[in-house]
N, C-alpha and C. Protein backbone atom coordinates (compact mmCIF):
# COMPACT_ATOMS: atom_id res chain seq x y z
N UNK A 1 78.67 107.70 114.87
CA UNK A 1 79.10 107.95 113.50
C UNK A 1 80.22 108.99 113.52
N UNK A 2 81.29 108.85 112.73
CA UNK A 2 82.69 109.85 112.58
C UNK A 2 81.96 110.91 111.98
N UNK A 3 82.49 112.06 112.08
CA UNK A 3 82.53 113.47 111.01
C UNK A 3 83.58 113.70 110.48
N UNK A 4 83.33 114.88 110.05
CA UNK A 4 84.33 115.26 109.23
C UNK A 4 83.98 116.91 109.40
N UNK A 5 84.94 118.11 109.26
CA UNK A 5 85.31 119.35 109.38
C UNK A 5 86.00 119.43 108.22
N UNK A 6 85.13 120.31 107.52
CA UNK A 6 85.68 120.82 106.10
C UNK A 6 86.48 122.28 106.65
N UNK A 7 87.63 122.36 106.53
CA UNK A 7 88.25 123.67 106.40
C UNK A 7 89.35 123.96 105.43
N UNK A 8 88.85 125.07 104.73
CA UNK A 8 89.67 126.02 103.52
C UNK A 8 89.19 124.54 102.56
N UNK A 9 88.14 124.09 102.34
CA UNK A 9 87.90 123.06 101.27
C UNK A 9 88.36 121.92 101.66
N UNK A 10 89.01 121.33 102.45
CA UNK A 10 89.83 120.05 102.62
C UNK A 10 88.92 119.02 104.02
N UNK A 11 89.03 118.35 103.96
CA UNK A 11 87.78 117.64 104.90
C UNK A 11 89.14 117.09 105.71
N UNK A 12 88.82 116.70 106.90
CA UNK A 12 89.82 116.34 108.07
C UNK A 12 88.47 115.59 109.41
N UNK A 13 89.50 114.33 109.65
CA UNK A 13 88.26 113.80 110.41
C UNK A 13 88.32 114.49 112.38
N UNK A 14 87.22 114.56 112.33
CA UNK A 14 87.08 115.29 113.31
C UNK A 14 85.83 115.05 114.39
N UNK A 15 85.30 114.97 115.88
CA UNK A 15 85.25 114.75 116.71
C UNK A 15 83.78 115.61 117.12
N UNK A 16 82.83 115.70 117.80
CA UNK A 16 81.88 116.02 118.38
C UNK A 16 82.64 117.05 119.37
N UNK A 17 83.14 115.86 120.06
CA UNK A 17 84.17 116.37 121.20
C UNK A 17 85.13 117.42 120.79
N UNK A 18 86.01 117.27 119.69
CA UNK A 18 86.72 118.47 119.07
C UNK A 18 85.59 119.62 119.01
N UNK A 19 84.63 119.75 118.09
CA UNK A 19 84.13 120.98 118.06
C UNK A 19 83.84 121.86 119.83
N UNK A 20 83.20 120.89 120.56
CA UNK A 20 82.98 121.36 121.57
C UNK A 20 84.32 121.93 122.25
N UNK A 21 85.16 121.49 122.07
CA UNK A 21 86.61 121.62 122.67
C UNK A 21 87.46 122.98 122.15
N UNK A 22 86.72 123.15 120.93
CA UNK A 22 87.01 124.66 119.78
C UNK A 22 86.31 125.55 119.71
N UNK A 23 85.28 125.47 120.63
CA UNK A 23 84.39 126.72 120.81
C UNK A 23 83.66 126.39 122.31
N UNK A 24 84.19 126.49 122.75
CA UNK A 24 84.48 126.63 124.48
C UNK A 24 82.68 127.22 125.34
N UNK A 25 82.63 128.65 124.56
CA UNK A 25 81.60 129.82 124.87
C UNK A 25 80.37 128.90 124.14
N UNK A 26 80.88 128.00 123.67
CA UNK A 26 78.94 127.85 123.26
C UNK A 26 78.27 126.09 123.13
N UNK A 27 77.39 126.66 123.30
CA UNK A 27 76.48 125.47 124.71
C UNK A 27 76.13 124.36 123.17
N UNK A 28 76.19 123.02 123.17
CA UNK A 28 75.88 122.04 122.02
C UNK A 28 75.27 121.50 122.93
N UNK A 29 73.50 120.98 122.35
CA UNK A 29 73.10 120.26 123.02
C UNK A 29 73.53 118.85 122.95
N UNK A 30 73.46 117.47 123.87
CA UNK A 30 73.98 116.47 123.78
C UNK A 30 74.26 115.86 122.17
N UNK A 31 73.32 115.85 121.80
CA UNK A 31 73.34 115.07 120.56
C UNK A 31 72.82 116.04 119.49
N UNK A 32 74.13 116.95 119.30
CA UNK A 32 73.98 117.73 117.48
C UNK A 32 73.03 117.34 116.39
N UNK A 33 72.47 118.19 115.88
CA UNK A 33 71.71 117.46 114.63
C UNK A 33 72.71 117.64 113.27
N UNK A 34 72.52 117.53 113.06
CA UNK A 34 73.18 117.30 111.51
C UNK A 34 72.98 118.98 110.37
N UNK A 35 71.93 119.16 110.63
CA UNK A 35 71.74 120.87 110.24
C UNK A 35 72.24 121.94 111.26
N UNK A 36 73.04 121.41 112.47
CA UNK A 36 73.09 122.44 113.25
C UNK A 36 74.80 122.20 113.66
N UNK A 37 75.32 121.21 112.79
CA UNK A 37 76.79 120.65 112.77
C UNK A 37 77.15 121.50 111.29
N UNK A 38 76.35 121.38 110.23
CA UNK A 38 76.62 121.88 109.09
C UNK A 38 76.95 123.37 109.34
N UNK A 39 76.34 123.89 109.85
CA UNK A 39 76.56 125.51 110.63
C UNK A 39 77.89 125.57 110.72
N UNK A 40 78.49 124.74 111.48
CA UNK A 40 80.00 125.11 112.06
C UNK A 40 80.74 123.85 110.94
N UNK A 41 80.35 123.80 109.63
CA UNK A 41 81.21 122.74 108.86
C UNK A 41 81.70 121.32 109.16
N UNK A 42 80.67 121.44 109.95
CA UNK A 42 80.97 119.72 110.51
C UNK A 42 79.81 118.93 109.96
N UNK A 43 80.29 117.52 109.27
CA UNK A 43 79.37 116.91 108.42
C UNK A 43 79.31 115.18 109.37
N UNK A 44 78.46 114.68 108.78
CA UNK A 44 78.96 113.01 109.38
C UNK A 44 79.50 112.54 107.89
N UNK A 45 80.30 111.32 108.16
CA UNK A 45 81.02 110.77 107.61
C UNK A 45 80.92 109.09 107.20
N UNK A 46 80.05 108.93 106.38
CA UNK A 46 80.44 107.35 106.38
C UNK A 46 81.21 106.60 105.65
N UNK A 47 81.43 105.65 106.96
CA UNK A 47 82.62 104.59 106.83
C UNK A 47 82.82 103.16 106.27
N UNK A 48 83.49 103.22 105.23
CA UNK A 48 83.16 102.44 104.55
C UNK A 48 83.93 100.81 104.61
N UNK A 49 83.65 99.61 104.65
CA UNK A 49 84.52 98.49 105.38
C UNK A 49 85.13 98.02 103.88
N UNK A 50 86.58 98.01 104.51
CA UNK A 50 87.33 97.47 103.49
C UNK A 50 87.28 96.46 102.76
N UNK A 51 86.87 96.21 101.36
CA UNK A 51 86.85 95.06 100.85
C UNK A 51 87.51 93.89 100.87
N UNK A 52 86.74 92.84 100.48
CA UNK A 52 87.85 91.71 100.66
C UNK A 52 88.33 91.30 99.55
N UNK A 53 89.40 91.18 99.25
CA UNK A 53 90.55 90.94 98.53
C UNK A 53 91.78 89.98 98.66
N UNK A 54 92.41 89.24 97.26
CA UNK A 54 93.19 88.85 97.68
C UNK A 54 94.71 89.30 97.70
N UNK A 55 95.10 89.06 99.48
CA UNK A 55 96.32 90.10 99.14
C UNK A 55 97.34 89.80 98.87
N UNK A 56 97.58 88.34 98.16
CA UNK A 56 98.67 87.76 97.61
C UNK A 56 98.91 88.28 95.89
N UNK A 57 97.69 89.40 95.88
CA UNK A 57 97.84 89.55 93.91
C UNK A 57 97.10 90.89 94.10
N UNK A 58 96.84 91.04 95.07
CA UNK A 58 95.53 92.32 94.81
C UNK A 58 96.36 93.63 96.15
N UNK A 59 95.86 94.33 95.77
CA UNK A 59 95.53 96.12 96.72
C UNK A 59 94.64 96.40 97.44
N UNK A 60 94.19 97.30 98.16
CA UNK A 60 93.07 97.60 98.66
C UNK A 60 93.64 99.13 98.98
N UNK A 61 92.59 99.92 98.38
CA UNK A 61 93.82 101.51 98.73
C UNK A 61 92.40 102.17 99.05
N UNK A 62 92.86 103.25 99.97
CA UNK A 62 91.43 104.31 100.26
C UNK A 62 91.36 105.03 99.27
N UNK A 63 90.48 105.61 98.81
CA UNK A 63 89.96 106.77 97.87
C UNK A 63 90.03 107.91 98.49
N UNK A 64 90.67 109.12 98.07
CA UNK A 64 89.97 110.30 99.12
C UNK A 64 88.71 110.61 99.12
N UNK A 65 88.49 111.08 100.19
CA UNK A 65 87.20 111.56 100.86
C UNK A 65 86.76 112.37 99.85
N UNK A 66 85.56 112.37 99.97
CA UNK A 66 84.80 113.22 99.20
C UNK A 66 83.10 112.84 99.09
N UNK A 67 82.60 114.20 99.07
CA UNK A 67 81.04 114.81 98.80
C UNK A 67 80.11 113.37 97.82
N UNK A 68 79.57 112.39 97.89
CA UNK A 68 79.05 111.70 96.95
C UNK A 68 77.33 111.84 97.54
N UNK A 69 76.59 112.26 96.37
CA UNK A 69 74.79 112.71 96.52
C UNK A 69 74.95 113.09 97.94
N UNK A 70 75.80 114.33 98.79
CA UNK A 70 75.49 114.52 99.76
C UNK A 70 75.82 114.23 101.06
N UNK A 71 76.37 113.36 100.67
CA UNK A 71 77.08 112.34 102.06
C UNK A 71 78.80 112.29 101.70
N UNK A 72 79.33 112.35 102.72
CA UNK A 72 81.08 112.36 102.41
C UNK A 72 81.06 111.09 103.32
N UNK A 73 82.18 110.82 102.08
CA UNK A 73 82.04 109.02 102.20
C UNK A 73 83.83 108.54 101.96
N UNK A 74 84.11 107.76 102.33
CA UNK A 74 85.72 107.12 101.82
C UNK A 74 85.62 105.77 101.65
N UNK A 75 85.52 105.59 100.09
CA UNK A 75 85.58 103.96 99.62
C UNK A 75 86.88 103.38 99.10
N UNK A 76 86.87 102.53 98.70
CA UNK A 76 87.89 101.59 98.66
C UNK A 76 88.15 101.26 97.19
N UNK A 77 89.57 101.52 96.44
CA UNK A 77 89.78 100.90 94.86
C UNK A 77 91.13 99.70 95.35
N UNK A 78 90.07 98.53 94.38
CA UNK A 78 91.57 97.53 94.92
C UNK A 78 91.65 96.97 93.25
N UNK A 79 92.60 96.74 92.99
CA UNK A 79 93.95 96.86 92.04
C UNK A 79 94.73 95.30 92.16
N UNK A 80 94.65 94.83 90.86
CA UNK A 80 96.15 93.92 91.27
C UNK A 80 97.29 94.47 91.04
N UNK A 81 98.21 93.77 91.99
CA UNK A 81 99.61 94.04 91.78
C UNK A 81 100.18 93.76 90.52
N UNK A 82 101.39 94.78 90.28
CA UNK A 82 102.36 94.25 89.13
C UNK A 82 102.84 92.34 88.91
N UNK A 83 102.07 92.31 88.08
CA UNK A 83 102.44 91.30 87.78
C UNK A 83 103.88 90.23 88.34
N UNK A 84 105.20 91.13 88.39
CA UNK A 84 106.28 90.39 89.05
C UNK A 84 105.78 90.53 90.93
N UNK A 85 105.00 91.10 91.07
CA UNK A 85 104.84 91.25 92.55
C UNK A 85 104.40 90.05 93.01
N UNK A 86 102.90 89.81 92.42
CA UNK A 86 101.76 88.83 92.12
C UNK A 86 102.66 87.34 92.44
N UNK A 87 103.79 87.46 91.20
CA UNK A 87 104.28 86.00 91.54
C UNK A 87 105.00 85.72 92.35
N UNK A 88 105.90 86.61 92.97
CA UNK A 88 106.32 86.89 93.84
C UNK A 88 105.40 86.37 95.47
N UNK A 89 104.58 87.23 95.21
CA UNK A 89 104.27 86.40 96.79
C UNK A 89 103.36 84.69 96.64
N UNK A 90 103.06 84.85 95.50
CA UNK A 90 102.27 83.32 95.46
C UNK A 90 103.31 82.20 95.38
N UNK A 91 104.62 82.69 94.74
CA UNK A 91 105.93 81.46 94.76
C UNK A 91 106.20 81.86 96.50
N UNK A 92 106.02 82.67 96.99
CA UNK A 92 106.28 82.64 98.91
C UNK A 92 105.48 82.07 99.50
N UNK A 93 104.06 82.19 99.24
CA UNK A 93 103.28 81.26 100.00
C UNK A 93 103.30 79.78 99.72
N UNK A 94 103.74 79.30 98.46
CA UNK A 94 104.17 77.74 98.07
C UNK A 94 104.94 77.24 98.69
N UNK A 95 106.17 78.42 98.75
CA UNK A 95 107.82 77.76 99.32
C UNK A 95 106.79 77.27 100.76
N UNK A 96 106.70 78.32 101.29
CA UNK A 96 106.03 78.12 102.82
C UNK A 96 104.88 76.67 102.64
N UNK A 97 104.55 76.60 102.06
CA UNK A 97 103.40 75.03 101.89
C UNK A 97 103.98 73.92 101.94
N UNK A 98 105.16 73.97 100.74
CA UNK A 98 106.42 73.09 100.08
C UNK A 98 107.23 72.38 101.75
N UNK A 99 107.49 73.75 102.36
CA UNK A 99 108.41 73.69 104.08
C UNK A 99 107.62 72.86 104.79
N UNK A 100 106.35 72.85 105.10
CA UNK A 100 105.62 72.31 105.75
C UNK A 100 105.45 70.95 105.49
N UNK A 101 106.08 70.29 104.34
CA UNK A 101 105.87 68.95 103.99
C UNK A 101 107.19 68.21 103.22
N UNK A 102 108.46 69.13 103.85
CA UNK A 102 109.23 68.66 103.77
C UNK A 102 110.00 67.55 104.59
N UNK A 103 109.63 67.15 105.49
CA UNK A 103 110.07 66.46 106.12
C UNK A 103 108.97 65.15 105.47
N UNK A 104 108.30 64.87 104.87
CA UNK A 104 107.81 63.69 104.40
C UNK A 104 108.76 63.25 103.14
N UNK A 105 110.00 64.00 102.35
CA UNK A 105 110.46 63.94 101.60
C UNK A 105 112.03 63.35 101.97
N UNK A 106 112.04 63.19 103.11
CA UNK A 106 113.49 62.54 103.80
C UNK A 106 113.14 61.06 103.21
N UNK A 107 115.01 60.47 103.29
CA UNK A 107 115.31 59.55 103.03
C UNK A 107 114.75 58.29 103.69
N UNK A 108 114.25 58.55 104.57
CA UNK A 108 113.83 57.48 105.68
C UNK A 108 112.09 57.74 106.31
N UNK A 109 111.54 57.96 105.38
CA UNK A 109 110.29 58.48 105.08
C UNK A 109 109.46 57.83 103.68
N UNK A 110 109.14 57.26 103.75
CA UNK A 110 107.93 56.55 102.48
C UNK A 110 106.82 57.44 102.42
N UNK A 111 106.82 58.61 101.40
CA UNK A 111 105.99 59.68 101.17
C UNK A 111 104.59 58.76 100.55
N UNK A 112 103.28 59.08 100.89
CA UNK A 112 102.11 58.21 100.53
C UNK A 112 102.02 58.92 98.88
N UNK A 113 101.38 58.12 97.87
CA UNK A 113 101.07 59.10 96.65
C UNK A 113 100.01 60.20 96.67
N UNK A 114 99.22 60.50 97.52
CA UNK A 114 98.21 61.69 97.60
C UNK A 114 98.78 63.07 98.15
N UNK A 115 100.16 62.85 99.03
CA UNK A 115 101.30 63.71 99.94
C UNK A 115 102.20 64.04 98.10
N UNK A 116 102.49 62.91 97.56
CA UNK A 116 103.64 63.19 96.80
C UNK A 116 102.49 64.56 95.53
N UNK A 117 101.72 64.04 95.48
CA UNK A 117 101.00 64.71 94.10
C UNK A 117 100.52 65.69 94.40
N UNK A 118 100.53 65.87 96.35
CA UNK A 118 100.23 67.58 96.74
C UNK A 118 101.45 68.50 96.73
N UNK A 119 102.52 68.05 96.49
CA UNK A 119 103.78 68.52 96.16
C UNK A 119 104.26 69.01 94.89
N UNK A 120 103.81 67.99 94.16
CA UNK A 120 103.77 68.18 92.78
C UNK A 120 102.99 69.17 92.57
N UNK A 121 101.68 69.65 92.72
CA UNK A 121 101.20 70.36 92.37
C UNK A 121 101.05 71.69 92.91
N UNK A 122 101.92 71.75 94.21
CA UNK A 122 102.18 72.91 94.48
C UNK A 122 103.03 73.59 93.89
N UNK A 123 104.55 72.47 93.35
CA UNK A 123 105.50 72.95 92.60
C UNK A 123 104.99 73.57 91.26
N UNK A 124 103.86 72.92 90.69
CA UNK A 124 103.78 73.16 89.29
C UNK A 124 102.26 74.55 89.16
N UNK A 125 102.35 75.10 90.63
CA UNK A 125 101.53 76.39 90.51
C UNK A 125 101.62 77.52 89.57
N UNK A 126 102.86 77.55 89.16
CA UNK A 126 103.32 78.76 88.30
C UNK A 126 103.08 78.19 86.73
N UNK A 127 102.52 76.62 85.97
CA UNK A 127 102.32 76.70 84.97
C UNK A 127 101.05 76.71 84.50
N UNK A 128 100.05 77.30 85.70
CA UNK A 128 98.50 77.20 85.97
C UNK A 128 97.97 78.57 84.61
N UNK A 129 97.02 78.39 84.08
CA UNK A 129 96.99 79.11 82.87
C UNK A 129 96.67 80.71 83.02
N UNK A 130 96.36 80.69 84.50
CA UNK A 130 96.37 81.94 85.41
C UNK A 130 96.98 82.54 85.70
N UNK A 131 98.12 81.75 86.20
CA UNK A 131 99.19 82.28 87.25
C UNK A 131 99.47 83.60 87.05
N UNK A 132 99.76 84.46 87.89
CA UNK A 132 99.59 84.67 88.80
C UNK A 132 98.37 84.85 89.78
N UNK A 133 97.45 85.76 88.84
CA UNK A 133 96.08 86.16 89.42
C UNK A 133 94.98 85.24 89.50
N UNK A 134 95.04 84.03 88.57
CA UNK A 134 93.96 82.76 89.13
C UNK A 134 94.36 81.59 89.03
N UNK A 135 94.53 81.49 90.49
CA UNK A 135 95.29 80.20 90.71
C UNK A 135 94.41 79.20 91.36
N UNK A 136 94.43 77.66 91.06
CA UNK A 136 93.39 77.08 92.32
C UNK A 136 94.89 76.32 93.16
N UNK A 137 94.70 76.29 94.03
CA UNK A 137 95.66 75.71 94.96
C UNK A 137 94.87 74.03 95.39
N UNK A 138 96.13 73.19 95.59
CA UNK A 138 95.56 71.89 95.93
C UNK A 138 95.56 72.21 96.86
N UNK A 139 94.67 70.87 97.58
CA UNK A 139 94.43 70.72 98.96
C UNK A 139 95.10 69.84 99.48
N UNK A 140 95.22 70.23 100.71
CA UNK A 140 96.34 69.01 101.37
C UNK A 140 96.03 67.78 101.88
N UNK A 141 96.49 66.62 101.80
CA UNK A 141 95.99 65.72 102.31
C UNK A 141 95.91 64.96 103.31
N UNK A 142 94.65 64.37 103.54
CA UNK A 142 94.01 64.08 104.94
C UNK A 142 95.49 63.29 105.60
C-alpha cells in the first residue's frame, strides 16, 4: 500500500523506504504499523482506480488528496467536455470509420446495401438527438 507524508499540512506521496532513508539513526521494524508511521506523519494512502469513462465526450481528473473518515484517499471527478470539444472528437472518430470503408465507395466497386446504410449512418451521427454526448453508433457489417 502507498503512503503519504504530511509536511507543513500538504500530503506528498512517499515511501517506507524514504522514511527509513530520512532517519538513518533509527531502527523500523520490517513492517511499520500504522500507529507507529503516524508518529513520524506518515499515513497509508488509498488508491483509487480510475473510472471508466468515455473519452471521446468525457474527463477523468484526480481530486486532491485529502483526509476522508480517516483515510487519505485520491478519487476521481469526470466531467464532459465542452460541448465543441465533444463533437469534435466524435466527427474524428467517424472520419476515421468513414476512411476505413472508403474504398468500397470507388467507381469500380458495387457497394452491398447493408455497407452503403453503415455509411449513411455514420455520416448522419451528428443529427442523433444526443449528439454529442449520446450517441449509438452503427455497427459494421458482417
Amino acid at each position: 500500500m502507498p503512503h503519504l507524508k504530511i509536511t507543513n499540512g500538504q500530503p506528498e506521496f512517499y515511501s517506507i523506504e524514504q522514511l527509513r532513508r530520512d532517519n538513518p539513526n533509527v531502527s523500523f521494524p520490517k513492517t511499520p504499523s500504522d500507529a507507529l508511521l503516524a508518529e513520524w506523519d506518515v499515513y497509508p494512502f488509498m488508491v483509487q482506480d480510475q473510472p471508466t469513462y468515455d473519452y471521446l465526450t468525457q474527463t477523468a481528473t484526480a481530486t486532491p488528496i485529502a483526509e476522508v473518515n480517516g483515510t487519505w484517499t485520491q478519487d476521481w471527478m469526470v466531467d464532459n467536455l465542452p460541448p465543441e470539444d465533444a463533437a469534435r472528437n466524435v466527427r474524428s472518430k467517424r472520419g476515421v470509420q468513414l476512411s476505413q470503408t472508403d474504398w468500397m465507395a470507388l467507381s469500380d466497386v458495387t457497394m452491398s446495401a447493408p455497407w452503403a446504410a453503415y455509411r449513411q449512418n455514420l455520416r448522419d451521427i451528428t443529427l442523433q438527438v444526443g449528439f454529442p454526448y449520446n450517441i449509438t453508433w452503427p455497427v459494421k457489417p458482417e
